[in-house]
Protein backbone atom coordinates (compact mmCIF):
# COMPACT_ATOMS: atom_id res chain seq x y z
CA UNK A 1 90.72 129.80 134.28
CA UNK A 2 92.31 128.81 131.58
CA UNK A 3 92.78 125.07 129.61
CA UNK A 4 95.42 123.39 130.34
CA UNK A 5 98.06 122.37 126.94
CA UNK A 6 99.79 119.49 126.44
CA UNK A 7 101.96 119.52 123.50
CA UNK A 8 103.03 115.49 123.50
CA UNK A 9 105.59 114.40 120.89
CA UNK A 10 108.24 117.25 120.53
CA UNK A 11 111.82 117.89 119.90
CA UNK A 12 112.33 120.09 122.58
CA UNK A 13 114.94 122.50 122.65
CA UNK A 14 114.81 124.75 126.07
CA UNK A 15 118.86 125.55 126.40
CA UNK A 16 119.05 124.29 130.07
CA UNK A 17 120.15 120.35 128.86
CA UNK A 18 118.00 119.13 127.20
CA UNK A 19 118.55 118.91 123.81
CA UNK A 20 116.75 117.59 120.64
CA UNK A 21 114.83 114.92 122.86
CA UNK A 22 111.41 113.81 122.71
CA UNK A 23 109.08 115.37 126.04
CA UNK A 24 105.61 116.54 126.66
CA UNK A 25 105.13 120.32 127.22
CA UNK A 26 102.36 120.97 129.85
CA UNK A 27 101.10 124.48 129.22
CA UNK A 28 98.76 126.26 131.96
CA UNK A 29 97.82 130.01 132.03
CA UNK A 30 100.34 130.67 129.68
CA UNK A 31 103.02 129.47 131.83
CA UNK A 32 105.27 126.45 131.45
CA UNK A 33 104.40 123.94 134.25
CA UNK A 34 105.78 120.64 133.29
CA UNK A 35 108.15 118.79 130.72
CA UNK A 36 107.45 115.21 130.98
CA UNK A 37 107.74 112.07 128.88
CA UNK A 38 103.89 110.95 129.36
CA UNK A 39 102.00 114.14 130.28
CA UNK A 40 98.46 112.50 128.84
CA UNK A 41 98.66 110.26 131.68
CA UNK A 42 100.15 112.00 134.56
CA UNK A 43 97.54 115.12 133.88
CA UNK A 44 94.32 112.99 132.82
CA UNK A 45 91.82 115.91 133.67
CA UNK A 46 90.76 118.41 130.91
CA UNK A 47 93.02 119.72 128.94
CA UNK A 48 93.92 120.30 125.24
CA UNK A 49 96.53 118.21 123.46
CA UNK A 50 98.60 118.78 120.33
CA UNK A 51 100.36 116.15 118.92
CA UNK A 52 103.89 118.02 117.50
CA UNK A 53 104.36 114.82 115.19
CA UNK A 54 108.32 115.63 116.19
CA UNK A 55 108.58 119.09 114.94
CA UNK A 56 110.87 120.86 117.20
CA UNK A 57 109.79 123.13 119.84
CA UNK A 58 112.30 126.08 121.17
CA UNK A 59 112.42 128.88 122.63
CA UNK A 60 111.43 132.43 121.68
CA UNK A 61 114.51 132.96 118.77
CA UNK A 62 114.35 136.50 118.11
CA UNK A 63 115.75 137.35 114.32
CA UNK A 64 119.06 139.25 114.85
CA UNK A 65 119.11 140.41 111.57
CA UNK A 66 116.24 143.36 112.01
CA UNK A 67 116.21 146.41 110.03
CA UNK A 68 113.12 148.22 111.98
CA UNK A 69 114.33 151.93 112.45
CA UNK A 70 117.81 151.23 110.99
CA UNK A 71 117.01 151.89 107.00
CA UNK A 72 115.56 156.03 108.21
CA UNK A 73 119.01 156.60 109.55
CA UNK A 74 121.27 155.33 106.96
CA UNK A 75 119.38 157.19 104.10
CA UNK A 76 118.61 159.92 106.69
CA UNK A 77 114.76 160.69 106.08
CA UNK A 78 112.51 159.91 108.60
């Protein structure tokens, strides 16, 4: 089993209403299992903890601007 992560102090950004405020991300297994405003307390058994210092936390953005495979077929060599 895996550690449980609590990333305490973000900007989270998660596109379902909440935007730009300041929660705790619980991480376990690789899964999302909580956004909360004190996670430290509410899960005091082992666990990892980041402090995000109020960096922002999103997301995965993909970049829309990607070239891979594009550049072969416009100058037609592969």
């Amino acid at each position: 089993m895996k550690a449980m992560l609590i990333i305490r102090n973000c900007n989270l950004i998660n596109m379902a209403g909440i935007y730009e405020e300041k929660k705790d991300l619980v991480v376990e297994n690789g899964k999302i299992l909580d956004i909360c405003d004190n996670a430290v307390s509410k899960y005091n058994v082992g666990h990892v903890s980041i402090d995000a210092c109020g960096h922002y936390v999103t997301p995965g953005f993909v970049e829309p601007h990607c070239q891979l495979g594009v550049r072969e077929q416009v100058f037609r060599f592969e």
